[in-house]
Protein backbone atom coordinates (compact mmCIF):
# COMPACT_ATOMS: atom_id res chain seq x y z
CA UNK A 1 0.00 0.00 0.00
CA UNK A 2 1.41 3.22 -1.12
CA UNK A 3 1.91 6.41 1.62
CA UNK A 4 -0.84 8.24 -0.70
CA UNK A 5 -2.96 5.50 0.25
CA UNK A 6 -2.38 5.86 3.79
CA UNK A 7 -3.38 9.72 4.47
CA UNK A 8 -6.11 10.18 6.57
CA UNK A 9 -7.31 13.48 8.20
CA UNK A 10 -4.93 12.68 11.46
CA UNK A 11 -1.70 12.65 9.46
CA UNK A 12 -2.93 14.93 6.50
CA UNK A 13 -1.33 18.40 6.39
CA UNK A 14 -2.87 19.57 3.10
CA UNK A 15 -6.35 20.98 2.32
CA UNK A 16 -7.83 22.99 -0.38
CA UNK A 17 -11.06 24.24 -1.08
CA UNK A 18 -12.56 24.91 2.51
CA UNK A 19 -10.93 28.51 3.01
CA UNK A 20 -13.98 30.39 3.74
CA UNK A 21 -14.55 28.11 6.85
CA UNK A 22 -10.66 28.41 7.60
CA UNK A 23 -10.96 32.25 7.74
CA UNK A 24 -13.89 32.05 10.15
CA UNK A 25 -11.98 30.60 12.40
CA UNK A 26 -8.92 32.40 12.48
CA UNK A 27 -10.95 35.68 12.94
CA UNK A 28 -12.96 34.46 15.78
CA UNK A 29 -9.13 33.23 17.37
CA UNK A 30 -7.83 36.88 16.69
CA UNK A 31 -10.89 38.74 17.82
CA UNK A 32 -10.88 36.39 21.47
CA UNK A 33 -14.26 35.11 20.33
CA UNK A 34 -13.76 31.34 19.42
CA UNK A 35 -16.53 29.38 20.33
CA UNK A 36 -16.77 26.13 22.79
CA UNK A 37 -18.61 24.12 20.20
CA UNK A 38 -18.03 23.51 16.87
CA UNK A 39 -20.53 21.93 14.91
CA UNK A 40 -18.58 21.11 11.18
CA UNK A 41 -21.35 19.96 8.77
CA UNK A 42 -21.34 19.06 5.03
CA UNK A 43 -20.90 16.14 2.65
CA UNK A 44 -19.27 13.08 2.91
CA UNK A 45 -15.95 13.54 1.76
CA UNK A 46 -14.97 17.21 1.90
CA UNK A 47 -12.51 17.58 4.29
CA UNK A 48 -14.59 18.04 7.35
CA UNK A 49 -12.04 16.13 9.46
CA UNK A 50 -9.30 17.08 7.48
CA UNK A 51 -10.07 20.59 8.81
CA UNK A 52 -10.89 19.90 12.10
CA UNK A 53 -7.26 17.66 12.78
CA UNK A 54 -5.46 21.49 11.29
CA UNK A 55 -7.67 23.64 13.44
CA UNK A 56 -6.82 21.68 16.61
CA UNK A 57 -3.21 21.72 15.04
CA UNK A 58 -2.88 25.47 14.94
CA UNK A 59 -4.75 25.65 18.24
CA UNK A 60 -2.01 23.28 19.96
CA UNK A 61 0.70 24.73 18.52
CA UNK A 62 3.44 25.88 20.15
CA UNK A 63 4.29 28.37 17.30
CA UNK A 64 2.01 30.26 15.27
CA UNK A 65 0.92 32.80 13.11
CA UNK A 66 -1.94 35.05 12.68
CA UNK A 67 -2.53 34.55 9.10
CA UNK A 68 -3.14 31.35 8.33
CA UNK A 69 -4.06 27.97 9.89
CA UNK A 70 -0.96 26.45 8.68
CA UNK A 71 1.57 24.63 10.81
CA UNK A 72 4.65 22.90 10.93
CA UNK A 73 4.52 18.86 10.12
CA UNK A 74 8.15 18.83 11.63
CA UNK A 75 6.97 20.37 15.22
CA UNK A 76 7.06 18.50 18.26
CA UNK A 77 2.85 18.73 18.55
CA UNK A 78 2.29 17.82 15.25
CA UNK A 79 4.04 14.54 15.58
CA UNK A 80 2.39 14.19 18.48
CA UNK A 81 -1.09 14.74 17.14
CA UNK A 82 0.18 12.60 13.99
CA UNK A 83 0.84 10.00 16.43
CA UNK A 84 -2.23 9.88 18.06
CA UNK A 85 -0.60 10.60 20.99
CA UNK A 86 -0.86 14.20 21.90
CA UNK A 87 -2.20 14.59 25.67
CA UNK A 88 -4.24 17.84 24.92
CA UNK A 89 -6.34 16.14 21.67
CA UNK A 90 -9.11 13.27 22.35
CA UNK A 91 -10.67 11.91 19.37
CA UNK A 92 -13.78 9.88 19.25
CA UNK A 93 -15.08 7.80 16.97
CA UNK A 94 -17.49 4.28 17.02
CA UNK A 95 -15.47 2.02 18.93
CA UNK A 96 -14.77 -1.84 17.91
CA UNK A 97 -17.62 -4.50 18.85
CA UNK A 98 -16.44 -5.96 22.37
CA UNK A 99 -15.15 -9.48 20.69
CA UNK A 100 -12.86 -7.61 18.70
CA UNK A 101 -12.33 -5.21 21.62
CA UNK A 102 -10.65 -7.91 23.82
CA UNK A 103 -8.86 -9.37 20.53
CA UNK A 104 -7.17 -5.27 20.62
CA UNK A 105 -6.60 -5.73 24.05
CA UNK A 106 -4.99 -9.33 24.14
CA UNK A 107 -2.40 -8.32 21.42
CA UNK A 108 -1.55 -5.54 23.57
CA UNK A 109 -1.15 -7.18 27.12
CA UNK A 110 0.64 -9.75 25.23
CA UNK A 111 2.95 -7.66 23.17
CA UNK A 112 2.11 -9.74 19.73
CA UNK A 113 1.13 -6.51 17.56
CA UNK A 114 -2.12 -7.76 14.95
CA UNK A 115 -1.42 -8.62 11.58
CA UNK A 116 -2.49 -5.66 8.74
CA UNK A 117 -5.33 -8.58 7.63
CA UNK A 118 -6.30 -9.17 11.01
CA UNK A 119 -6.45 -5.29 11.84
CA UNK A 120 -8.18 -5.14 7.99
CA UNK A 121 -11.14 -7.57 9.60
CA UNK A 122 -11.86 -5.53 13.00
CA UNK A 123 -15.12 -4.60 13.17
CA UNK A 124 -16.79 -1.30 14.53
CA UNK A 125 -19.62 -0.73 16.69
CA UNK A 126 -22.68 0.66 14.67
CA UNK A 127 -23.22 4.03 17.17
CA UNK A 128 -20.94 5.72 19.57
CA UNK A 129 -21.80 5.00 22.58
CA UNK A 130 -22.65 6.55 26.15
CA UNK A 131 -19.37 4.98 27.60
CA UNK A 132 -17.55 6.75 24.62
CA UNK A 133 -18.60 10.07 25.35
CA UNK A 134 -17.85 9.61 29.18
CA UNK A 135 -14.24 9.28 28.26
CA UNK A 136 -14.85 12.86 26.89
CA UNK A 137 -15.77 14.13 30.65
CA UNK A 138 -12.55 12.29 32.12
CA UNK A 139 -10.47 13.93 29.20
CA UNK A 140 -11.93 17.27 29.62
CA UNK A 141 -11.43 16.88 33.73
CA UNK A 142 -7.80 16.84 33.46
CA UNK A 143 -5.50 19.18 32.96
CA UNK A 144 -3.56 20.59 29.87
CA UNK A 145 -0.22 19.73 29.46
CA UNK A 146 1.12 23.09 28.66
CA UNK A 147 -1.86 25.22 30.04
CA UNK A 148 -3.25 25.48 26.88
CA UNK A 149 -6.18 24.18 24.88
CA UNK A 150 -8.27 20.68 25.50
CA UNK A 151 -9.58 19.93 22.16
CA UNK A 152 -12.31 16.76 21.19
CA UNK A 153 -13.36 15.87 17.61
CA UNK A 154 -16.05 13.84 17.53
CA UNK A 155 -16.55 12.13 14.28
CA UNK A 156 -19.15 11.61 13.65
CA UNK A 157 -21.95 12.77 15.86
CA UNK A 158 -24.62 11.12 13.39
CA UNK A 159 -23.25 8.21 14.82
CA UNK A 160 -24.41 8.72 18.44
CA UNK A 161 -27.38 6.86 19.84
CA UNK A 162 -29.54 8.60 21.90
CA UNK A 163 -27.87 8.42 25.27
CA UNK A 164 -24.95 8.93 23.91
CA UNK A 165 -26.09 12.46 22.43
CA UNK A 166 -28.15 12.88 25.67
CA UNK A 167 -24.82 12.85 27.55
CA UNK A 168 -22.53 15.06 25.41
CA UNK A 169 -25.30 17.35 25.27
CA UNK A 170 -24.76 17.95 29.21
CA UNK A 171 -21.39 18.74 28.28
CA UNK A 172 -22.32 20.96 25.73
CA UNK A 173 -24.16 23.04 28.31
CA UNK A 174 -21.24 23.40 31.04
CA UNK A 175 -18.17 23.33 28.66
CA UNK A 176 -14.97 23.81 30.83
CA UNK A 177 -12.70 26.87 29.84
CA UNK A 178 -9.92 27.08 27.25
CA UNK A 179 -11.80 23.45 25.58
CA UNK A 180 -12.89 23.48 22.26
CA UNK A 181 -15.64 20.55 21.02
CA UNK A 182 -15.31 19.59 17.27
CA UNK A 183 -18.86 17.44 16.16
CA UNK A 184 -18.60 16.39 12.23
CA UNK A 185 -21.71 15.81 10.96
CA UNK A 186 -23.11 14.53 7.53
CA UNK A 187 -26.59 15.42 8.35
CA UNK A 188 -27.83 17.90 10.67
CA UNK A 189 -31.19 17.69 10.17
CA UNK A 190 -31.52 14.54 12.28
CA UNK A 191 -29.57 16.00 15.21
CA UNK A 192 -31.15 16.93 18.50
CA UNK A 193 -32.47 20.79 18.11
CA UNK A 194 -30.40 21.29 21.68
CA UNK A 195 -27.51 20.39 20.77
CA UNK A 196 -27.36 22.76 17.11
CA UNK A 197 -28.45 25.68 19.41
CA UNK A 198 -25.07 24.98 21.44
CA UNK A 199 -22.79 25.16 18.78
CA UNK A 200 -21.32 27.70 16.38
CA UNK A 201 -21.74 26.44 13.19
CA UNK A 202 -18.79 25.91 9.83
CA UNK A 203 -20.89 24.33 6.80
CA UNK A 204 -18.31 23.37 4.50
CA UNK A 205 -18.74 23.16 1.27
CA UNK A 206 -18.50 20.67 -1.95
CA UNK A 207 -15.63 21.05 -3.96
CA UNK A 208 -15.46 22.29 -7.08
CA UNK A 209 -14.67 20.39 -9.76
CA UNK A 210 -11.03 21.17 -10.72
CA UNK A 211 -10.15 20.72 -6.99
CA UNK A 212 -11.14 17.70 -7.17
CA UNK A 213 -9.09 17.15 -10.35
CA UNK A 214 -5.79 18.54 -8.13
CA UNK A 215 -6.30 16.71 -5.18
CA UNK A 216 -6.96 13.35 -7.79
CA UNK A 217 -3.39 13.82 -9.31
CA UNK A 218 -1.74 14.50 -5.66
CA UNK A 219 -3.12 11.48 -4.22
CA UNK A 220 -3.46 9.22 -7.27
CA UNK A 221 -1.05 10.56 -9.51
CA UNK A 222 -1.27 7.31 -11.56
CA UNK A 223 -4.06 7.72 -13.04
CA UNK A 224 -5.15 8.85 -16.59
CA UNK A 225 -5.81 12.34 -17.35
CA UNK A 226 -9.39 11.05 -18.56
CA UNK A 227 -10.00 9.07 -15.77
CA UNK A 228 -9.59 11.38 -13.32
CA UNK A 229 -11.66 14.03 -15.03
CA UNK A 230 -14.40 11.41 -15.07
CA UNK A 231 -13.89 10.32 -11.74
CA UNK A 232 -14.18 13.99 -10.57
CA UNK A 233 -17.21 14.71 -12.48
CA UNK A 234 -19.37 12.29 -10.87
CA UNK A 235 -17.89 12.35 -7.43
CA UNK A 236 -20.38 15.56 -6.48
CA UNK A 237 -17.31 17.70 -4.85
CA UNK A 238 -16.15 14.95 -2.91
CA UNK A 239 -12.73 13.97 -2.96
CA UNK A 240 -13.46 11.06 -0.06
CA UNK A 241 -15.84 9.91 -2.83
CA UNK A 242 -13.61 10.20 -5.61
CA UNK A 243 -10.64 8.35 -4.15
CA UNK A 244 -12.77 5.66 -3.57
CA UNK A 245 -14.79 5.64 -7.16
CA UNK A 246 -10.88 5.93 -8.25
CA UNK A 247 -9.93 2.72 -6.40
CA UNK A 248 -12.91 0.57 -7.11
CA UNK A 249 -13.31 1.03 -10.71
CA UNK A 250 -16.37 2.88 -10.30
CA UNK A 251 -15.62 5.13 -13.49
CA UNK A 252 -16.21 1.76 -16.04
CA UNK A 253 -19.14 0.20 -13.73
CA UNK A 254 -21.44 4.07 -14.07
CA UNK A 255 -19.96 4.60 -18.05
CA UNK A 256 -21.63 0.97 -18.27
CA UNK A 257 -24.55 1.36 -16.57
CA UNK A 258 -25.08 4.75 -18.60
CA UNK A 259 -24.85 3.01 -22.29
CA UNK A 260 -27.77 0.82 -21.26
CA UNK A 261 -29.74 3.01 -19.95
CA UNK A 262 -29.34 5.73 -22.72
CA UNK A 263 -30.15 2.86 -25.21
CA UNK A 264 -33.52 3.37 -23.72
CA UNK A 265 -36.06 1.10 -24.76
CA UNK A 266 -33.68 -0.67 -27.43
CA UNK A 267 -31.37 -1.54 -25.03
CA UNK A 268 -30.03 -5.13 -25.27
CA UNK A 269 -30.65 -7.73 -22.77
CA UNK A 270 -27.39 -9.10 -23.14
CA UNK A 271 -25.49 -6.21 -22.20
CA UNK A 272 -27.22 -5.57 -18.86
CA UNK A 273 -27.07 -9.45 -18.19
CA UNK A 274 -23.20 -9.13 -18.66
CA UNK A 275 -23.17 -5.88 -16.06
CA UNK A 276 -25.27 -6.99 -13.65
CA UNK A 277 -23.16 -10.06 -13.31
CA UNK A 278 -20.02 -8.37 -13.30
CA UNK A 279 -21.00 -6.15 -10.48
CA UNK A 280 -22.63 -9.26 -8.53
CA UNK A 281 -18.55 -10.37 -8.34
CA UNK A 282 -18.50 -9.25 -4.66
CA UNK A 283 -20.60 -7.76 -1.93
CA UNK A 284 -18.57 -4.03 -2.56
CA UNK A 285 -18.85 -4.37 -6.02
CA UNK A 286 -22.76 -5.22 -5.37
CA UNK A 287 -23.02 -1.76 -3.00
CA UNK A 288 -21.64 0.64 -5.50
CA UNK A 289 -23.84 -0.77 -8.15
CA UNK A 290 -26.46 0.43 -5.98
CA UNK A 291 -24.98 3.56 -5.20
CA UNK A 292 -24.11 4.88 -8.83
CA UNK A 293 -27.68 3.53 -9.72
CA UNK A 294 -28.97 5.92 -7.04
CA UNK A 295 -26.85 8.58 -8.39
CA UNK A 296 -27.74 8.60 -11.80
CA UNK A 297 -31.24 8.66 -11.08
CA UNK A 298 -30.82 11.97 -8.73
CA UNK A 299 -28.07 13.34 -11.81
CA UNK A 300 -30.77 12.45 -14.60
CA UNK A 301 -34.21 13.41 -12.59
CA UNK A 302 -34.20 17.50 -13.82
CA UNK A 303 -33.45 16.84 -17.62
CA UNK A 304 -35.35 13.60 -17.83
CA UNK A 305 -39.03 13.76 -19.77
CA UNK A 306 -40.98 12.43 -17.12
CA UNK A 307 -39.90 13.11 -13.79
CA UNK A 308 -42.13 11.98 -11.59
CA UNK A 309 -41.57 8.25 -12.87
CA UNK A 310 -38.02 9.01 -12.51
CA UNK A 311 -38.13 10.17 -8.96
CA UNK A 312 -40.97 6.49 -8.75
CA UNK A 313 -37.51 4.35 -9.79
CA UNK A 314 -35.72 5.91 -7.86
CA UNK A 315 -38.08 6.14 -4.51
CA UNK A 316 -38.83 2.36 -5.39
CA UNK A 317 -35.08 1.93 -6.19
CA UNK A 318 -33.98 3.21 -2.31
CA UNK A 319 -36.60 0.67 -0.90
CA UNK A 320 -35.93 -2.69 -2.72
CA UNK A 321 -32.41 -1.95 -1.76
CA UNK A 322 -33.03 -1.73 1.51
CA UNK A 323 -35.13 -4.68 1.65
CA UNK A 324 -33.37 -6.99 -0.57
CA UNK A 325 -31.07 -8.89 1.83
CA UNK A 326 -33.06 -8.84 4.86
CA UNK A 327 -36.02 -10.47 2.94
CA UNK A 328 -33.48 -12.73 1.23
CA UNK A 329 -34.22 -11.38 -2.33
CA UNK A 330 -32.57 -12.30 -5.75
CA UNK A 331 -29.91 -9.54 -6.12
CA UNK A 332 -29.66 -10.28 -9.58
CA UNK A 333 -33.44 -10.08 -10.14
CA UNK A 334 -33.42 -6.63 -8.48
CA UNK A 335 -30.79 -5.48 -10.26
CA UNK A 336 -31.81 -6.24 -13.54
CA UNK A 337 -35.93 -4.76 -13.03
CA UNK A 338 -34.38 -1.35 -11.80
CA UNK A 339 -32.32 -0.68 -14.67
CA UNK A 340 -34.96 -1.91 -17.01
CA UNK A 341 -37.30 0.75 -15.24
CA UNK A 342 -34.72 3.40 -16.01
CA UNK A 343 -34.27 2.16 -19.57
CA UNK A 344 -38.33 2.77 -20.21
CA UNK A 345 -37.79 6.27 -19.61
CA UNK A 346 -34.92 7.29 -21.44
């Protein structure tokens, strides 16, 4: 796996295209005015965390400027925060499920470090839970290291069930001084009402296009010109989304699933047998099928003839999928009546 592979927001020093939310809070740190809580919203895939990791760097910083969040990768906190070992930075995220919690744990106490496959087949815990956000009281008890800031990023706080939310929200309300609380979330309409109203709010913002395009060639500078304009194109300003359509193959499985559908009503039977069974290879495979199905249908609905069948597919589309491997259904079935829908009215 190449080092381009491995950046993640915790180790990532470089992000473009969220400036507006960078200069909001620079000016509230110059003007004395930042804010407890944070609440970072926006797509999947923008940088959210990205941005949150270089605000808490600047904020931890032992040396910094006025002008800019920018920091040094080479300084002693940075390598710290790199390391995920900085004192004055708790992150929080949904834990591992307790089976594979003790598995962590054994390979620790017995000083055996876990394979990359076995570390590759850990799984996660589906919320964040109450006990997780406890840990945030201990860590915002203590004491700073250098009598500076206590930071927490919390991502993401979609993931919280409800006493979990219940309980940061109590923190929320009482926030100790000099702390700063980071929440990422995807989608703040389904957070608690309380918990908005405590927070000062960054919504970042897609991407445009030809940032996507950079960032593509920084972090997968293998690929084709082409490619990556393709890739960028249908990845809706996400560069989280693009790196994966760019690892998957996701490019050839949408250009195919476009050339049948745009055949319309002629399209040939043989052609969508021969994609639907390609992307019935694997389970991952099977889930961006779905996705990119999803997505053309919400990239199509404006310009398409009838669009209130179109938004029917696609309505029926988001149910079916739901339904289709807890009531044991034939994926290949599915599959091959939704795209013949979307063929009908093309």
């Amino acid at each position: 796996m190449s080092d381009e592979e491995n950046i993640t927001p915790q180790n990532n020093f470089f992000l473009m295209g969220q400036e507006d939310a960078e200069r909001t809070v620079l000016e509230a740190y110059k003007n004395n005015k930042l804010h407890n809580s944070w609440l970072i919203s926006g797509e999947k895939g923008i940088g959210k965390t990205t941005f949150a990791y270089k605000f808490a760097r600047f904020l931890l910083s032992e040396k910094k400027g006025t002008e800019s969040l920018n920091t040094s990768p080479d300084s002693l906190s940075n390598k710290l925060i790199t390391s995920a070992s900085h004192p004055d930075l708790k992150f929080v995220e949904r834990g591992y499920i307790e089976t594979d919690r003790k598995k962590i744990i054994k390979a620790i106490r017995s000083g055996e470090p876990m394979s990359e496959a076995e570390l590759q087949n850990l799984k996660k815990s589906a919320v964040i839970r109450v006990d997780d956000v406890r840990e945030i009281n201990e860590f915002m008890a203590k004491k700073s290291s250098q009598d500076g800031w206590r930071i927490v990023i919390v991502d993401s706080i979609d993931d919280m069930n409800t006493a979990a939310a219940n309980a940061l929200l109590k923190i929320l309300e009482e926030p100790p001084a000099k702390s700063i609380i980071m929440l990422i979330s995807h989608n703040v309409g389904k957070l608690l009402p309380t918990i908005k109203s405590r927070c000062s709010k960054l919504e970042l913002k897609p991407l445009a296009d030809n940032i996507v395009v950079s960032l593509l060639r920084r972090y997968r500078p293998q690929l084709e010109e082409k490619k990556i304009a393709g890739i960028a194109k249908m990845s809706s300003g996400s560069i989280g989304k693009a790196l994966n359509y760019a690892d998957c193959g996701a490019l050839q499985v949408y250009d195919g699933l476009q050339k049948i559908v745009y055949s319309g009503k002629n399209f040939k039977l043989d052609n969508l047998l021969e994609w639907v069974n390609n992307v019935l290879s694997d389970n991952d495979t099977y889930a961006l099928a779905q996705e990119l199905i999803l997505k053309f249908c919400s990239d199509n609905i404006a310009g398409c003839r009838d669009v209130e069948e179109m938004a029917r597919v696609w309505e029926n589309a988001v149910r079916v999928f739901r339904q289709c491997d807890s009531l044991n259904m034939d994926r290949k079935h599915v599959l091959i009546n939704i795209v013949a829908e979307l063929c009908k009215i093309n």
